[in-house]
Structure formats: C-alpha cells, structure tokens
Protein backbone atom coordinates (compact mmCIF):
# COMPACT_ATOMS: atom_id res chain seq x y z
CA UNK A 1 49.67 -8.24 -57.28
CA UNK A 2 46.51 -9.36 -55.54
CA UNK A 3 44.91 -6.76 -53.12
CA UNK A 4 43.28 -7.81 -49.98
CA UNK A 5 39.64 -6.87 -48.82
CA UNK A 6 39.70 -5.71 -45.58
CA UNK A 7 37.39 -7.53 -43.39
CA UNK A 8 35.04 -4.77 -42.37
CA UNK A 9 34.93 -3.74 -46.45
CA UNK A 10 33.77 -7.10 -47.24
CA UNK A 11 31.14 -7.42 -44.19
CA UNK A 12 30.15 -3.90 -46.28
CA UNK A 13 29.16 -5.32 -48.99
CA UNK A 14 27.75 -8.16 -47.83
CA UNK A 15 25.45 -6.09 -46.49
CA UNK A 16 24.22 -3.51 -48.72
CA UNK A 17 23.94 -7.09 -51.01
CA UNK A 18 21.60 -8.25 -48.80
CA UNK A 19 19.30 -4.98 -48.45
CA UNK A 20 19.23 -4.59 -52.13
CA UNK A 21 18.33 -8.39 -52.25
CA UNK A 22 15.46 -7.90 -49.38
CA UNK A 23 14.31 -4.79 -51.46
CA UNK A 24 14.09 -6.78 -54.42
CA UNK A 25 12.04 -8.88 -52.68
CA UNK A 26 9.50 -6.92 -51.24
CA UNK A 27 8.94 -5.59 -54.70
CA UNK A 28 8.04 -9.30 -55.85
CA UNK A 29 5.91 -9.52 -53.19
CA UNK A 30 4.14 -6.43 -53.02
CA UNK A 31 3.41 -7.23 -57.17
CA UNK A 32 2.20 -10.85 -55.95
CA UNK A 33 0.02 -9.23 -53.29
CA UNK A 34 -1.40 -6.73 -56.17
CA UNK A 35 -1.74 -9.42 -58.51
CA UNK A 36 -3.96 -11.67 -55.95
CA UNK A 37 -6.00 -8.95 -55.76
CA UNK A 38 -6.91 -8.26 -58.99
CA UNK A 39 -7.75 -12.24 -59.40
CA UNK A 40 -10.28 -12.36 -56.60
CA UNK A 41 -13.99 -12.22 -58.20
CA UNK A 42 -16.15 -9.27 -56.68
CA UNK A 43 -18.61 -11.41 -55.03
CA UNK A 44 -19.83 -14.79 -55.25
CA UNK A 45 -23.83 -14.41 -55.17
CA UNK A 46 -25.32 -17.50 -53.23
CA UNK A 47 -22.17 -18.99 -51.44
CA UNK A 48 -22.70 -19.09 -48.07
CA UNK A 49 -19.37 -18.80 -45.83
CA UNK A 50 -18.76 -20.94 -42.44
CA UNK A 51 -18.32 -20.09 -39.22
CA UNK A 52 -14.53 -21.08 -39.79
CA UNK A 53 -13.93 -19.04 -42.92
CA UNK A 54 -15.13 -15.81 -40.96
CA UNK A 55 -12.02 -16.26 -38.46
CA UNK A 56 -10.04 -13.61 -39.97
CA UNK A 57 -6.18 -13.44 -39.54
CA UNK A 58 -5.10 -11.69 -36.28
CA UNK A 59 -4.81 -8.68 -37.83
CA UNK A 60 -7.48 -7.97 -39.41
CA UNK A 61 -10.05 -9.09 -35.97
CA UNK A 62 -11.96 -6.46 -34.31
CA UNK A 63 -10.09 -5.30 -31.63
CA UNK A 64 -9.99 -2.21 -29.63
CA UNK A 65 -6.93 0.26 -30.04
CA UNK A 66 -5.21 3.33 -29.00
CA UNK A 67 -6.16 6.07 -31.51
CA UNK A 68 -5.93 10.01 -31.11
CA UNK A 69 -7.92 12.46 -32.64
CA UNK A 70 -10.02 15.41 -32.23
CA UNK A 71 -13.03 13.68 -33.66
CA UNK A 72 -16.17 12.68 -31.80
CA UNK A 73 -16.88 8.89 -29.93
CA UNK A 74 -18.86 7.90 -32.78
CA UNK A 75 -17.61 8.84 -35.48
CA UNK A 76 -16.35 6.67 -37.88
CA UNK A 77 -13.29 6.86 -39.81
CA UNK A 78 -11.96 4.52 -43.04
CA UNK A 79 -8.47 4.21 -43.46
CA UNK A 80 -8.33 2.54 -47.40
CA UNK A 81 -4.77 2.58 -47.26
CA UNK A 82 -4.89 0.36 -43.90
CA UNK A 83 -7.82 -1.79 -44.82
CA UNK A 84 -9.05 -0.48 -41.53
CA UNK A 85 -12.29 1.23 -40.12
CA UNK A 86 -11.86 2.90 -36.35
CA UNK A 87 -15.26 3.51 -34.61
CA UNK A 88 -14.02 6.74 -31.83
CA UNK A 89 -14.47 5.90 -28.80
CA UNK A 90 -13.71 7.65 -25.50
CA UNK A 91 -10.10 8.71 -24.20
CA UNK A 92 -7.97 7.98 -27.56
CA UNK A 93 -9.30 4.47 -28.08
CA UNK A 94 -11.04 3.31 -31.26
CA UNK A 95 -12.51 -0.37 -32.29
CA UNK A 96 -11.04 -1.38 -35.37
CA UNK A 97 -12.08 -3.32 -37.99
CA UNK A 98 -10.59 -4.88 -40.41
CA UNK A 99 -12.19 -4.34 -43.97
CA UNK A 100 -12.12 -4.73 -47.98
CA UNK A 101 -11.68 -1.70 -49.74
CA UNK A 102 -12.67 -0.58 -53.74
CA UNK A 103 -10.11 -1.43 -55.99
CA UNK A 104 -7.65 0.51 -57.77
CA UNK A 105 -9.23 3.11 -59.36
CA UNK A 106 -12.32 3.26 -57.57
CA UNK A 107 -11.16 4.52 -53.89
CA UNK A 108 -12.02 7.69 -52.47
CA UNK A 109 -12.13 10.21 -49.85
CA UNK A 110 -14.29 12.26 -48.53
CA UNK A 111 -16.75 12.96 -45.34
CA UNK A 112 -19.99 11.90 -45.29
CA UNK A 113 -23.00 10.67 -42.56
CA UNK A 114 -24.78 7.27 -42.55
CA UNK A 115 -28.24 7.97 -44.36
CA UNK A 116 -29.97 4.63 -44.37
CA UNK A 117 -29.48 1.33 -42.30
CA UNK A 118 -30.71 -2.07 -43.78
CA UNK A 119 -30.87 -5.71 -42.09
CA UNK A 120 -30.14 -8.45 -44.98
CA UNK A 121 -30.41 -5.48 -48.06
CA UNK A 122 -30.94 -6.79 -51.38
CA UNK A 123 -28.12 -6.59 -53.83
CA UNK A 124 -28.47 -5.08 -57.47
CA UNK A 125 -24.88 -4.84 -58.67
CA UNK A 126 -23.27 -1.48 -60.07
CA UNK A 127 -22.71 -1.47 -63.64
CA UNK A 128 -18.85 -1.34 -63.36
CA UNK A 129 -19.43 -4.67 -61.39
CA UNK A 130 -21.77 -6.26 -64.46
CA UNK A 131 -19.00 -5.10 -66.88
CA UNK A 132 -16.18 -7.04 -65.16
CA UNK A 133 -18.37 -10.33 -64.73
CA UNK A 134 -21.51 -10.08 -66.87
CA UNK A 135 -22.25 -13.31 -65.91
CA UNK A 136 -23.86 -11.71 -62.29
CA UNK A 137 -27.51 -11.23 -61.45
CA UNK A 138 -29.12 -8.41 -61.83
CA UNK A 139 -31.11 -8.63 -58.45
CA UNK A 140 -30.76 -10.71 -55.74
CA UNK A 141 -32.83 -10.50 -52.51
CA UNK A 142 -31.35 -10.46 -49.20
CA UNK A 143 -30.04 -13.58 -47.55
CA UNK A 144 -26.85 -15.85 -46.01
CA UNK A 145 -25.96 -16.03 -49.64
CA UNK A 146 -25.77 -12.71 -50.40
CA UNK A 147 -22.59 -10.52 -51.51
CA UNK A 148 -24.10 -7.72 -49.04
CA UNK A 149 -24.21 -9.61 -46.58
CA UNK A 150 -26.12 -9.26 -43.23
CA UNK A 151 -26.05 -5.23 -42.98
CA UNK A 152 -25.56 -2.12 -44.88
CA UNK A 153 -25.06 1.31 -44.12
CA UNK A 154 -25.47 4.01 -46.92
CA UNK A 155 -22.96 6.68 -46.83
CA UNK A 156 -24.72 10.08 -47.80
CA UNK A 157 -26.05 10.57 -51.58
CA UNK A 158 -23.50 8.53 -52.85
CA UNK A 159 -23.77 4.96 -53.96
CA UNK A 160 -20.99 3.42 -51.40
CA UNK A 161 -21.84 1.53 -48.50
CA UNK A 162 -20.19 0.00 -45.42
CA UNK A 163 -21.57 -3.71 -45.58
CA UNK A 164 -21.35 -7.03 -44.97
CA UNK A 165 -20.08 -10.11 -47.25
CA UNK A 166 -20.33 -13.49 -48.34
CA UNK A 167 -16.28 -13.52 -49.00
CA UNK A 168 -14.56 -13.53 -45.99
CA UNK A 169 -11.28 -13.82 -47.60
CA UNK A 170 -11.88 -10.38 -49.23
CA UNK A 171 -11.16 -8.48 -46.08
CA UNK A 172 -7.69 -6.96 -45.94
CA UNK A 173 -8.21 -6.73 -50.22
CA UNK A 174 -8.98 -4.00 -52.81
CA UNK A 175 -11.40 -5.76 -55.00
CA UNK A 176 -14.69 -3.67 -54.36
CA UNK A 177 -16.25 -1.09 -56.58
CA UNK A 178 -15.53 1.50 -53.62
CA UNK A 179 -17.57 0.16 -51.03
CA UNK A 180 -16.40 -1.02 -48.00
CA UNK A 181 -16.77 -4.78 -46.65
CA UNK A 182 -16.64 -6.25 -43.15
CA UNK A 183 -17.53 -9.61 -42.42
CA UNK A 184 -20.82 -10.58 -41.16
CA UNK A 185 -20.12 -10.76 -37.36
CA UNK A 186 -18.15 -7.21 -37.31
CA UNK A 187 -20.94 -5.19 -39.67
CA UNK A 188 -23.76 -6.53 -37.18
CA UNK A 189 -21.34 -5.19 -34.29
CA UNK A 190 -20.71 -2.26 -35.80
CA UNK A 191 -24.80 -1.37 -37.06
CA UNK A 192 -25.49 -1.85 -33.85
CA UNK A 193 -23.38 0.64 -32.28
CA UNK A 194 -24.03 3.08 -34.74
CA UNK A 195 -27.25 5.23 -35.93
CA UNK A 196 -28.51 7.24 -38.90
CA UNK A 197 -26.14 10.37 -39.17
CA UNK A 198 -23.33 8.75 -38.02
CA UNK A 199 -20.38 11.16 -39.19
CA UNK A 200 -17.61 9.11 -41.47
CA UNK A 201 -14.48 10.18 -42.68
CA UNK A 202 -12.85 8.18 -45.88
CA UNK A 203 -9.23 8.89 -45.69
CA UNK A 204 -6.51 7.31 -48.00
CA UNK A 205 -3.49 7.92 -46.85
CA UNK A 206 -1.77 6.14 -43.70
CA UNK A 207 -3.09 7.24 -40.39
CA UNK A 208 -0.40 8.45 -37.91
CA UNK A 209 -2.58 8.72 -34.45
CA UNK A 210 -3.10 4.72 -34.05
C-alpha cells in the first residue's frame, strides 16, 4: 500500500532541503573567501595603483555612520573582525573606513595611542613578511610605489601601524602581518584628522553599537 505525503509534509522538507543546501553553501564560500585570502601576495613593492583601482566596493568606502559608545570624538577604534576602522565623532556617529587586516594568526587586540606620524614612510619589511616571499627588498624608500603607501601612523611601542597601500584590492582582506591598511585617499583623510596620541582600540570580535 502506497502512503501519501501530505502536502504541507512535503513543502517541509522541501524546505529544511533547501536551508541545509544554502548552509552548505555558505560553507563553500566562506572556504573560497579564506582561500583568496591566503593567495593574495603581502605587497607588491613598486606597482603603482590607478585612480580606478582605488574605487573600493560600496562597502568598504568611507562613509559616515551611526555608532554608540562611551568613547571620546577622536578616538579611534579597529574592528578586525569587520575589516572596519570608526574614527568617534560627535552624537553616536563615527567615519568608517574600510581596511585590510593581519592575517590569521597575526591579529590582535589591544589599546594603544598613535606615537609617530609619517608622510610617504619608507618600508623595511618584517621578517615574517621576508620568510613568506624572500624574494622582497629589504628597504625601500618612500614613494607612489610603495607597499606603505602615502601615510603611516605608529601604534604605541609596538611594530603595527595604520597605513596606506599600493594594493587596493587588499582592503576588506586578512593578508597583513597585523598592520592595518587603508587605501591612499582614506589614510591621508584620516592623518589628517588625527594627531600624535590619538587613543585606538583594536577589537576582534563583532561590534554591536554600529
């Protein structure tokens, strides 16, 4: 004897086929998403983007936004999970920048305060960087063409920086050695609205206030 499936039974299971399906496929391309990652180069000393390249998707543009918090207008606050930086402004609104972030492994938290500003800095890659592509200079002065790009801000006795780049394409990514990268239009916006002592805060898990 053949049993029936009730309409609303098989609309059921249609359904929960589908969300496993869609889950399935977010996993594939969350791993694609990792894996491009991983296979972008740190920098690429010398190349010098265009005007075109630096239009960054619609998410990732400076833009201001509502953000609340009991910090300061001024300070500055990283959200690596986000690939976002908020500069505090007045009345719960931030700008927001979109950013690259360090890569797995090399993230981290913590507050610091801007200690040094530099206009084109010269580059001298960190060993970790030399290791993964030994093929890089070991110097390189400041420039268009360099992976710094046109601004840097130290962050306290540490060796991180908020800078510019020469890889627009980078920004959204984790493929730094824990720095953090804007491109050249938004790190001269941002050096110019901010001074030596600036108070950051590098958080890594999702913000809730923005």
């Amino acid at each position: 004897m053949t049993t029936k499936t009730k309409p609303w039974l098989a609309a059921l299971r249609t359904g929960l086929m589908t969300l496993a399906a869609s889950g399935m496929l977010f996993g594939v391309l969350a791993k694609a998403n990792a894996a491009s990652d991983e296979n972008l180069t740190d920098d690429k000393p010398g190349y010098v983007p265009s005007a075109e390249e630096e239009q960054l998707d619609p998410q990732f543009q400076r833009t201001e936004v509502f953000y609340r918090t009991n910090e300061a207008p001024g300070t500055i606050i990283v959200q690596t999970s986000e690939r976002y930086l908020y500069l505090i402004q007045p009345n719960n609104r931030a700008l927001r920048y979109g950013i690259g972030v360090g890569r797995d492994g090399f993230q981290w938290q913590g507050l610091v305060k801007i200690t040094q500003k530099l206009e084109w800095p010269d580059w001298r890659p960190p060993p970790e960087m030399i290791e993964r592509q030994p093929y890089l200079p070991r110097f390189m002065a400041g420039g268009p063409g360099n992976p710094l790009g046109a601004r840097a801000m130290h962050l306290g006795a540490t060796v991180y920086r908020i800078h510019g780049t020469n890889m627009p394409e980078t920004i959204g990514t984790k493929v730094s050695s824990g720095c953090f990268r804007l491109i050249n239009p938004d790190v001269i916006d941002l050096y110019n609205r901010v001074p030596v002592g600036t108070k950051v805060i590098v958080r890594q898990a999702p913000s809730v206030s923005s």
